[in-house]
C-alpha atoms as a PDB file:
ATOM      1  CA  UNK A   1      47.219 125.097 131.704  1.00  0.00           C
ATOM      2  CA  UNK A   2      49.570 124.980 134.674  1.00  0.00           C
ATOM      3  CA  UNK A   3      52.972 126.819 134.204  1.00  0.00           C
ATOM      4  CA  UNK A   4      56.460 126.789 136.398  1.00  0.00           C
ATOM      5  CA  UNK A   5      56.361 125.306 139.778  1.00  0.00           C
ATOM      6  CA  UNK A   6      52.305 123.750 139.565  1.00  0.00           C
ATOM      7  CA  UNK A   7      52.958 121.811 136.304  1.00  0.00           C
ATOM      8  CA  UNK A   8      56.175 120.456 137.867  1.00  0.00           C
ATOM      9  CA  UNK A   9      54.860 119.166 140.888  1.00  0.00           C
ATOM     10  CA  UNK A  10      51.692 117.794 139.327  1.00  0.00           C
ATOM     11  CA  UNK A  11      54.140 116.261 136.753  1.00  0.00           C
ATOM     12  CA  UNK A  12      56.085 114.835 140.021  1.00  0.00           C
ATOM     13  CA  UNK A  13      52.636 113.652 141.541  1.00  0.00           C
ATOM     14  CA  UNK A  14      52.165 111.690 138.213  1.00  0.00           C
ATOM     15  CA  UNK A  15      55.340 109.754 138.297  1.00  0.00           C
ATOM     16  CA  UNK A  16      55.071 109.003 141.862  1.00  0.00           C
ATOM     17  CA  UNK A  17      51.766 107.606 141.278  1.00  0.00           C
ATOM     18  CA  UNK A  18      52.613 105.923 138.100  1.00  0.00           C
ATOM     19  CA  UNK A  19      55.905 104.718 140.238  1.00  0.00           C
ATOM     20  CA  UNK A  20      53.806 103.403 143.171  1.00  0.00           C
ATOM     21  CA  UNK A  21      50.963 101.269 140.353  1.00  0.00           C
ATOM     22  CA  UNK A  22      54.428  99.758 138.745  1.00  0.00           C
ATOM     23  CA  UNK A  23      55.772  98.708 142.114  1.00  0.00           C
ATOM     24  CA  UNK A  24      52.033  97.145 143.134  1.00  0.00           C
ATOM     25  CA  UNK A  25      52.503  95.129 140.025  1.00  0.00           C
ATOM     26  CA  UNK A  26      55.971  94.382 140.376  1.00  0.00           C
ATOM     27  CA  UNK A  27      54.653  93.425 144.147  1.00  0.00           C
ATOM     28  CA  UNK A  28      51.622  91.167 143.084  1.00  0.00           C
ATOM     29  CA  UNK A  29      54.125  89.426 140.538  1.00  0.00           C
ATOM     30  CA  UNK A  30      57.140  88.132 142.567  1.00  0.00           C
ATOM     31  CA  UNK A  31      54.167  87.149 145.185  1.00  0.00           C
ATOM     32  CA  UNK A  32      52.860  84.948 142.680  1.00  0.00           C
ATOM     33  CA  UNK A  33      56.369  83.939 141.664  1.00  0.00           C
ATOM     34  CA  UNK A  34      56.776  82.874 145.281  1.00  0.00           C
ATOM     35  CA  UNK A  35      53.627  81.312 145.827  1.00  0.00           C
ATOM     36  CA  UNK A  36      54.144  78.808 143.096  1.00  0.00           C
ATOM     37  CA  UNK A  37      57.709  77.734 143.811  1.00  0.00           C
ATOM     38  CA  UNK A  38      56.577  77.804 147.573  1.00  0.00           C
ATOM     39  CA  UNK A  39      53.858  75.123 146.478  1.00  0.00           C
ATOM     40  CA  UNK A  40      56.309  72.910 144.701  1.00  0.00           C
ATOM     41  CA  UNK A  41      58.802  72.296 147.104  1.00  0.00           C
ATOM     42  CA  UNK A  42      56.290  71.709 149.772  1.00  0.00           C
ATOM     43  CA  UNK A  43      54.336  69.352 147.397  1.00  0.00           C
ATOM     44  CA  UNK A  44      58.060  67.512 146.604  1.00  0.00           C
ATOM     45  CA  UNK A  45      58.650  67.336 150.743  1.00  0.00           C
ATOM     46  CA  UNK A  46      55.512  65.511 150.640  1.00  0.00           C
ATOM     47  CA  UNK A  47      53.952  67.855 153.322  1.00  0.00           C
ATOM     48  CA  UNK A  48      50.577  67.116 154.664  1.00  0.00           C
ATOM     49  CA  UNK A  49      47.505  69.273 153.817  1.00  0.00           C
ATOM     50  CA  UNK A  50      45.734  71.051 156.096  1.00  0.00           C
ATOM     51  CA  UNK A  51      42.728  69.782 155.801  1.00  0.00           C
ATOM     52  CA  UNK A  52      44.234  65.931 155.420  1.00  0.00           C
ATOM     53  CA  UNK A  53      45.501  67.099 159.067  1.00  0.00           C
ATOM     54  CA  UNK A  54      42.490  68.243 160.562  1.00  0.00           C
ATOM     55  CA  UNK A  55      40.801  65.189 158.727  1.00  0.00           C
ATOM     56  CA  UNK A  56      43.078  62.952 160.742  1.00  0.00           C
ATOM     57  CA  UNK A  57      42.955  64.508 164.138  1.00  0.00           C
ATOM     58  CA  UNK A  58      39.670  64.555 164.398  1.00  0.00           C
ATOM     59  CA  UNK A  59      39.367  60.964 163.681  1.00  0.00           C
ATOM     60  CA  UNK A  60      41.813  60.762 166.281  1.00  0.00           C
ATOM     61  CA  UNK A  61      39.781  62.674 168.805  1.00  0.00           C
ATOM     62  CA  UNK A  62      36.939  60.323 167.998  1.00  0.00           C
ATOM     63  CA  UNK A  63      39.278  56.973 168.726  1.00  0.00           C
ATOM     64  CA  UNK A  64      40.430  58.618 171.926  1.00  0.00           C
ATOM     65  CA  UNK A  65      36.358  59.112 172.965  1.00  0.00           C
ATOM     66  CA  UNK A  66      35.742  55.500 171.555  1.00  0.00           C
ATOM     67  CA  UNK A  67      38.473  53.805 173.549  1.00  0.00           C
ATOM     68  CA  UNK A  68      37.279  55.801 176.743  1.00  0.00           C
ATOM     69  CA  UNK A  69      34.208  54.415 176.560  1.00  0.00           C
ATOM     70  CA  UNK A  70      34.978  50.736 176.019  1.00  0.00           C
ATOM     71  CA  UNK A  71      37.916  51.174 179.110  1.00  0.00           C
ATOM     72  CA  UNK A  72      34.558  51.950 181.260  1.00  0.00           C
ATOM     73  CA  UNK A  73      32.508  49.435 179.684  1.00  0.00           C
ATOM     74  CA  UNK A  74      34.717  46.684 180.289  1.00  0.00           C
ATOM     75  CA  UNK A  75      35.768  48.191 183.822  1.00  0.00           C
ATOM     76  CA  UNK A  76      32.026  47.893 184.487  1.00  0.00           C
ATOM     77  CA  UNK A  77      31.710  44.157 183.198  1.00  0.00           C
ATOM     78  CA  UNK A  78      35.283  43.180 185.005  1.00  0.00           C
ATOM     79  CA  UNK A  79      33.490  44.434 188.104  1.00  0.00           C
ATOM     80  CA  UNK A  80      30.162  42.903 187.280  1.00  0.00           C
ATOM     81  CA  UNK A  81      32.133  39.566 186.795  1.00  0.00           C
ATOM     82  CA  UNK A  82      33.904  39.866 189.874  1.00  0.00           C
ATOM     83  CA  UNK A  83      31.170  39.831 191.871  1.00  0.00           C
ATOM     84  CA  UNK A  84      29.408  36.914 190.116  1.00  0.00           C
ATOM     85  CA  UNK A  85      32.549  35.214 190.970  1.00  0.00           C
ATOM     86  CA  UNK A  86      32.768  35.894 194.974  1.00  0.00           C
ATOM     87  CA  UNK A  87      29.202  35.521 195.136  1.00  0.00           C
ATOM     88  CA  UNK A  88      29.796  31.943 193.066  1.00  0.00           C
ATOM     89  CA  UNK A  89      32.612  31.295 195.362  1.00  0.00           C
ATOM     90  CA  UNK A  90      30.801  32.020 198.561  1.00  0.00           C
ATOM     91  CA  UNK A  91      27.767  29.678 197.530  1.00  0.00           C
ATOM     92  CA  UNK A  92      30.063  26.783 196.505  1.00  0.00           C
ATOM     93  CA  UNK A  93      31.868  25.893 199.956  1.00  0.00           C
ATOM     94  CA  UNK A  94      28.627  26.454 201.967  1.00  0.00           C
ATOM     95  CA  UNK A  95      27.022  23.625 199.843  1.00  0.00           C
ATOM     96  CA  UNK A  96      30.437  21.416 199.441  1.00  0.00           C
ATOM     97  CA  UNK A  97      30.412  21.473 203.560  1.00  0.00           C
ATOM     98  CA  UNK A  98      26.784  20.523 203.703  1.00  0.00           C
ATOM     99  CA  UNK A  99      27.373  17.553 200.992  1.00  0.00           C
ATOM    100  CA  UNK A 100      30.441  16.113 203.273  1.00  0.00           C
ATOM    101  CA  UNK A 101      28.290  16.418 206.719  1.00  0.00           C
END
């Protein structure tokens, strides 16, 4: 059995540590406390989720690939149509000036 100055520190030790459990609880609490009211008012703002978020920009980054593709694509079949058209053009005055000779 510890006597004078030991048992009072170790007495000390065990209210610090005691102390220091309490706060942690007190801690975890008002944490929790938080947390909850923290999710109500964002859920009353009507704040998108994450995931809705990610959700939505990645079918935006799919749109943005999609409409790339089908800018080239009809680049490519403007250009194709183009030169249909001179080469249609070219043809048709050669054989109008033949038919009025």
């Amino acid at each position: 059995m510890s006597t004078g100055p030991n048992r009072i520190l170790d007495e000390f030790a065990k209210l610090m540590t005691d102390a220091a459990g309490a706060a942690q609880g007190v801690r975890r609490e008002v944490e929790t406390a938080f947390r909850g009211q923290a999710e109500r008012i964002l859920n009353s703002m009507d704040i998108v989720q994450r995931e809705e978020f990610e959700a939505a920009r990645d079918m935006a980054v799919k749109a943005r690939e999609e409409n790339a593709r089908l800018s080239a694509r009809i680049d490519e079949l403007e250009a194709r149509l183009a030169g249909l058209t001179a080469a249609a053009e070219m043809s048709a005055p050669a054989s109008g000036s033949r038919a009025k000779k």
